[in-house]
N, C-alpha and C. Protein backbone atom coordinates (compact mmCIF):
# COMPACT_ATOMS: atom_id res chain seq x y z
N UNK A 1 75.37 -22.39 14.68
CA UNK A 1 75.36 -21.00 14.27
C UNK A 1 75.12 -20.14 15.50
N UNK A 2 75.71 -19.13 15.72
CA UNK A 2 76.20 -17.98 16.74
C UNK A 2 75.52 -17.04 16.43
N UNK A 3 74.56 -15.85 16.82
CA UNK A 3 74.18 -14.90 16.38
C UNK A 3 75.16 -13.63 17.27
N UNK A 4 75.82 -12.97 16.91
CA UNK A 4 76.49 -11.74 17.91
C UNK A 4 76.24 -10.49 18.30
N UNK A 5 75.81 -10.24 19.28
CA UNK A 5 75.51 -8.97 19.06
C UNK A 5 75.67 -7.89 18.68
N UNK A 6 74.63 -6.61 17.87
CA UNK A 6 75.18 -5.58 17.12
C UNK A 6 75.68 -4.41 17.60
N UNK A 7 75.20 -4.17 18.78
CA UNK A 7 75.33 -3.30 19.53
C UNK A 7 74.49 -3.37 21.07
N UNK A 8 74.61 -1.99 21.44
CA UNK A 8 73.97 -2.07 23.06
C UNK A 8 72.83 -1.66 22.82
N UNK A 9 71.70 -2.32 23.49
CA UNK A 9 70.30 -2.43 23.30
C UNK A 9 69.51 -1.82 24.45
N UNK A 10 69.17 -1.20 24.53
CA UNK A 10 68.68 0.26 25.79
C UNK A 10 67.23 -0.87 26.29
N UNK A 11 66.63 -0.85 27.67
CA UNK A 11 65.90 -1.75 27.77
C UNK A 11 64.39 -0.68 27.49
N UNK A 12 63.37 -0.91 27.25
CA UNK A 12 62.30 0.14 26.67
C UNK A 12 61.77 0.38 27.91
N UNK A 13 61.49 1.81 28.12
CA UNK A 13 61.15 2.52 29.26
C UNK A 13 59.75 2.33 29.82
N UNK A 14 59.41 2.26 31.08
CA UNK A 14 57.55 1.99 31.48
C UNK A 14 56.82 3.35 30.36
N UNK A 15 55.60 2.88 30.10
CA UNK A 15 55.02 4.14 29.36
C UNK A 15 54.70 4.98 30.65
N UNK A 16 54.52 6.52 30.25
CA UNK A 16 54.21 7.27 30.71
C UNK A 16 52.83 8.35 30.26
N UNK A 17 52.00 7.98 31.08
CA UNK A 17 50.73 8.65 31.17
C UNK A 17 50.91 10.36 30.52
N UNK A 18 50.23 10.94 29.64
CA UNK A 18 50.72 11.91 28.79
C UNK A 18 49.33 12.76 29.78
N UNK A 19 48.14 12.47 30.40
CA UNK A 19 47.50 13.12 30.93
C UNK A 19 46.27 13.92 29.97
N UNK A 20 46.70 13.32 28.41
CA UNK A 20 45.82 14.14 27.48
C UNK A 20 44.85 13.10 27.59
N UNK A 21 44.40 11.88 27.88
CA UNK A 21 43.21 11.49 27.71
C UNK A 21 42.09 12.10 28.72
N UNK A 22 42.17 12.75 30.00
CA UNK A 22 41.35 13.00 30.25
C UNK A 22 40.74 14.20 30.41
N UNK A 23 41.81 15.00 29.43
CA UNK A 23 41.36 16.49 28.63
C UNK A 23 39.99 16.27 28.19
N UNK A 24 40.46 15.00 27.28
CA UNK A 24 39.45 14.76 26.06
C UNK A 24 38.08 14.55 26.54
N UNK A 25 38.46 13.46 27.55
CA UNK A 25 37.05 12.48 28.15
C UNK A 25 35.85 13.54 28.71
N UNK A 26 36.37 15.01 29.56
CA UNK A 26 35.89 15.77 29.89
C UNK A 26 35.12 16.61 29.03
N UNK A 27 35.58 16.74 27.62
CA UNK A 27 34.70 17.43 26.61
C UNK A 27 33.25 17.31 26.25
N UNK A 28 32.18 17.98 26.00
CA UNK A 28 31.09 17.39 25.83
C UNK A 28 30.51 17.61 24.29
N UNK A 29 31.74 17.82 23.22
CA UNK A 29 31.52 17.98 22.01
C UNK A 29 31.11 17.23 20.96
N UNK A 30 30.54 17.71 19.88
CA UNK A 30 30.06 16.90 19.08
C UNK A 30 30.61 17.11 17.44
N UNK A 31 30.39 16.31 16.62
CA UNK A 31 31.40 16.42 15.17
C UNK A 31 30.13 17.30 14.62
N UNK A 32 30.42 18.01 13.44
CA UNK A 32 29.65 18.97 12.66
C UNK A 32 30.33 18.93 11.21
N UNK A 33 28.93 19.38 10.33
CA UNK A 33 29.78 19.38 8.99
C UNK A 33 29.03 20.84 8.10
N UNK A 34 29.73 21.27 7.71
CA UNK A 34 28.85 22.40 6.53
C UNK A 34 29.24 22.12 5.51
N UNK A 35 28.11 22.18 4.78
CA UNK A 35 27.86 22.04 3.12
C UNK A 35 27.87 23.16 2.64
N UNK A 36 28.63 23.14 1.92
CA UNK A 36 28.43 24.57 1.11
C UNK A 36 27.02 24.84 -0.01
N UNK A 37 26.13 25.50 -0.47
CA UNK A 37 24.96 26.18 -1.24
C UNK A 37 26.22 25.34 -2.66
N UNK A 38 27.07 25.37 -3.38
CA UNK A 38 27.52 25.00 -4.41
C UNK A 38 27.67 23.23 -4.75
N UNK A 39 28.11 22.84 -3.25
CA UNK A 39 27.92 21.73 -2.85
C UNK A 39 27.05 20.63 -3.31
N UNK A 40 25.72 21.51 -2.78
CA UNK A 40 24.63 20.74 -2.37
C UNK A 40 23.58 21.13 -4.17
N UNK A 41 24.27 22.09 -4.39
CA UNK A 41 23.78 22.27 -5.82
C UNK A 41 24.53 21.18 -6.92
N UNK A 42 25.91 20.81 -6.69
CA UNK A 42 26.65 19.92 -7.95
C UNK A 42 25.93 18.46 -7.32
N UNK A 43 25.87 17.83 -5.84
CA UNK A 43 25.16 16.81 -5.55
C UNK A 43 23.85 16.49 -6.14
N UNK A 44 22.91 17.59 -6.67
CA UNK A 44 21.70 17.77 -6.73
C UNK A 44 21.85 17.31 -8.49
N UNK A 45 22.74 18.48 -9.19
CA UNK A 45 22.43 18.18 -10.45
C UNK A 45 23.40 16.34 -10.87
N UNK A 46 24.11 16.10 -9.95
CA UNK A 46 24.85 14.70 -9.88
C UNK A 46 23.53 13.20 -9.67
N UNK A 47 22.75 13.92 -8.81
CA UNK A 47 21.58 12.75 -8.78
C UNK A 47 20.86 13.00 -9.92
N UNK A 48 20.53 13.91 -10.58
CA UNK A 48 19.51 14.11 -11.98
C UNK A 48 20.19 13.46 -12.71
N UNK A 49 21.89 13.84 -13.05
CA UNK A 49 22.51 12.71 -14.47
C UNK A 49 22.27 11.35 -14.18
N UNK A 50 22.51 11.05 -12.91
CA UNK A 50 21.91 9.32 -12.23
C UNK A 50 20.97 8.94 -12.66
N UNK A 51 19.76 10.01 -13.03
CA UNK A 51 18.68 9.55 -13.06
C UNK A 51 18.29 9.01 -14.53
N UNK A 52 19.37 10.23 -15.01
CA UNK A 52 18.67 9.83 -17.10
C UNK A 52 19.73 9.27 -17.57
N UNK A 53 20.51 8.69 -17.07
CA UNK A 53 21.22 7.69 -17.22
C UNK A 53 20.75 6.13 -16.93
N UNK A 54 19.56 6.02 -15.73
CA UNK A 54 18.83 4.83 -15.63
C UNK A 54 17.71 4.65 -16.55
N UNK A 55 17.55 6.14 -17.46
CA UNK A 55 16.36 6.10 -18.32
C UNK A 55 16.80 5.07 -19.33
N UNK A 56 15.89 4.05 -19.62
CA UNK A 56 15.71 3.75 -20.68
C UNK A 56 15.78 4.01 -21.92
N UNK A 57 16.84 3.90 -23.31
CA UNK A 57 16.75 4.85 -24.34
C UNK A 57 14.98 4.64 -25.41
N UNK A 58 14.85 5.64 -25.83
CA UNK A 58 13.57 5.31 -26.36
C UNK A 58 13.57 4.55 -27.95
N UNK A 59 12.69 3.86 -27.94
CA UNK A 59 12.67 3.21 -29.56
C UNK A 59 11.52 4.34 -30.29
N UNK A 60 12.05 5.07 -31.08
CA UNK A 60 11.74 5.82 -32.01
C UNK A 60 10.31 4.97 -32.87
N UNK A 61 10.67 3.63 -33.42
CA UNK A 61 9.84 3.60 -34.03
C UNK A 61 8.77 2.39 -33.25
N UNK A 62 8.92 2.50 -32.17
CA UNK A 62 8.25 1.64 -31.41
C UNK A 62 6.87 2.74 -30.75
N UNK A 63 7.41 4.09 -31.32
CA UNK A 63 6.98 5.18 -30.36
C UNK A 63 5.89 5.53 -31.78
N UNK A 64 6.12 5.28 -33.29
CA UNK A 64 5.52 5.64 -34.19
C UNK A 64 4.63 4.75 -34.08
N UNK A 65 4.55 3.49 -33.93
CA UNK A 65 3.91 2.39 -34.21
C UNK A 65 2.70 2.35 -32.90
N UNK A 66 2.73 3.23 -31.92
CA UNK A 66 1.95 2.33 -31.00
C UNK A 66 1.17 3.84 -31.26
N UNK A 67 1.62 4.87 -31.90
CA UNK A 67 0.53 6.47 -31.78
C UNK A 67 -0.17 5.97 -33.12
N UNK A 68 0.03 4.98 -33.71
CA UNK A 68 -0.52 4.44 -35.14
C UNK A 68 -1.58 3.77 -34.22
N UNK A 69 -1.55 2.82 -33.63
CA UNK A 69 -2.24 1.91 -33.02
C UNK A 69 -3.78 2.75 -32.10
N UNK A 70 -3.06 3.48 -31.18
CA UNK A 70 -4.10 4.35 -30.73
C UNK A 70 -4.60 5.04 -31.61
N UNK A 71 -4.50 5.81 -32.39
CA UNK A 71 -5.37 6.40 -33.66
C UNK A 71 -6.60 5.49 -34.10
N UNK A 72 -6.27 4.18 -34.39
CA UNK A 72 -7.07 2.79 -34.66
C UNK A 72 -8.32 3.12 -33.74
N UNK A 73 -9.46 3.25 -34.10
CA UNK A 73 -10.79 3.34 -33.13
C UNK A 73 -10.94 1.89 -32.63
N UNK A 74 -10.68 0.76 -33.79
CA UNK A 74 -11.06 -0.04 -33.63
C UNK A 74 -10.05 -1.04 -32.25
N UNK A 75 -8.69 -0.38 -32.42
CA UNK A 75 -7.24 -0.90 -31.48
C UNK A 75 -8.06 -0.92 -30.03
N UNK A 76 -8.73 0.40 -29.84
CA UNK A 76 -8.97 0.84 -28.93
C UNK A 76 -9.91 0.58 -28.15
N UNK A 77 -11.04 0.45 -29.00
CA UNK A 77 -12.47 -0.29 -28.24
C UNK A 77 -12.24 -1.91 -28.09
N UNK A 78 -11.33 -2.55 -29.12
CA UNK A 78 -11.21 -3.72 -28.73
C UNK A 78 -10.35 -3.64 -27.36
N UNK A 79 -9.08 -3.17 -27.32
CA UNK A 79 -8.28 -3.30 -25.93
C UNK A 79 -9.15 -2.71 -24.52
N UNK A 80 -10.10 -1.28 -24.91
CA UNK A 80 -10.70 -1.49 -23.88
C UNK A 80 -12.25 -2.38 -23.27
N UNK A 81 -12.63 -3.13 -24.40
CA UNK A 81 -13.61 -3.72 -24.29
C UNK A 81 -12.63 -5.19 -23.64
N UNK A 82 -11.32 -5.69 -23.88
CA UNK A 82 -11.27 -6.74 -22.94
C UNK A 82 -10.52 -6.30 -21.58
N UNK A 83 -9.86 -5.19 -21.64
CA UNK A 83 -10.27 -5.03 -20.29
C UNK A 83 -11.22 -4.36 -18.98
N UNK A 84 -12.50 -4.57 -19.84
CA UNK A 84 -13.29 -4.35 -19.25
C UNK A 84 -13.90 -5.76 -18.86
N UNK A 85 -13.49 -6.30 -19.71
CA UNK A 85 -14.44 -8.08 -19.08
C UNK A 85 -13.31 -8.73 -18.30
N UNK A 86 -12.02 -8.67 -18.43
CA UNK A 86 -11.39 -8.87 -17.34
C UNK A 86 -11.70 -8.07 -16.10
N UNK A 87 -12.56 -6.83 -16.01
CA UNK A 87 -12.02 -5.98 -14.73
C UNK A 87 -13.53 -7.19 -14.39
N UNK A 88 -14.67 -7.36 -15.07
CA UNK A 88 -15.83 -7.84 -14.50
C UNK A 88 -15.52 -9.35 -14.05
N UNK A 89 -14.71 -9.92 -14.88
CA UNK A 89 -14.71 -11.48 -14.57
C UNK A 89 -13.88 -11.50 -12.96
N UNK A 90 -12.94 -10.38 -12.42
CA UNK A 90 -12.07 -10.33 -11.32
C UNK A 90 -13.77 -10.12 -10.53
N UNK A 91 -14.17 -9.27 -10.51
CA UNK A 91 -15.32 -8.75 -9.69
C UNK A 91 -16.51 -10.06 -9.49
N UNK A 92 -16.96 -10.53 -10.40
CA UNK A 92 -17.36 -12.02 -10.69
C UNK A 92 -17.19 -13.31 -9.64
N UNK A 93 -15.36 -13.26 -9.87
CA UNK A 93 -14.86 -13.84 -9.16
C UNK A 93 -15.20 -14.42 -7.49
């Protein structure tokens, strides 16, 4: 198999130095950005939906049941009477 040629093929020229790199190199600039006041306000209320979106949904009746519990005098002196002998038995320790 023969491959033929398609035409005349120009040979590619030496590159030539364009002289813009050392425009650049000479600069002593730096990048900058402005935020706009509307910006930084939709970012702001964008992290709050983030936030009650990681909230936990609440159990309604988990929320009735434990204001039942604290009402209990008795719920109460018992839960804080053992952790009060736990805080002494750590101290003990």
């Amino acid at each position: 198999m023969t491959v033929d040629r398609i035409g005349h093929v120009e040979p590619i020229p030496p590159s030539r130095k364009t002289g813009r790199s050392e425009s650049v190199r000479g600069t002593d600039r730096t990048d900058t950005i402005n935020v706009s006041e509307e910006a930084k306000i939709q970012a702001e209320k964008y992290q709050v939906l983030e936030l009650i979106k990681a909230v936990p949904e609440t159990d309604e009746a988990r929320i009735v049941e434990l204001r039942q519990r604290l009402d209990d005098p008795s719920y109460v002196n018992d839960r804080l009477n053992a952790t009060a002998d736990n805080i002494l038995r750590a101290w003990m320790a």
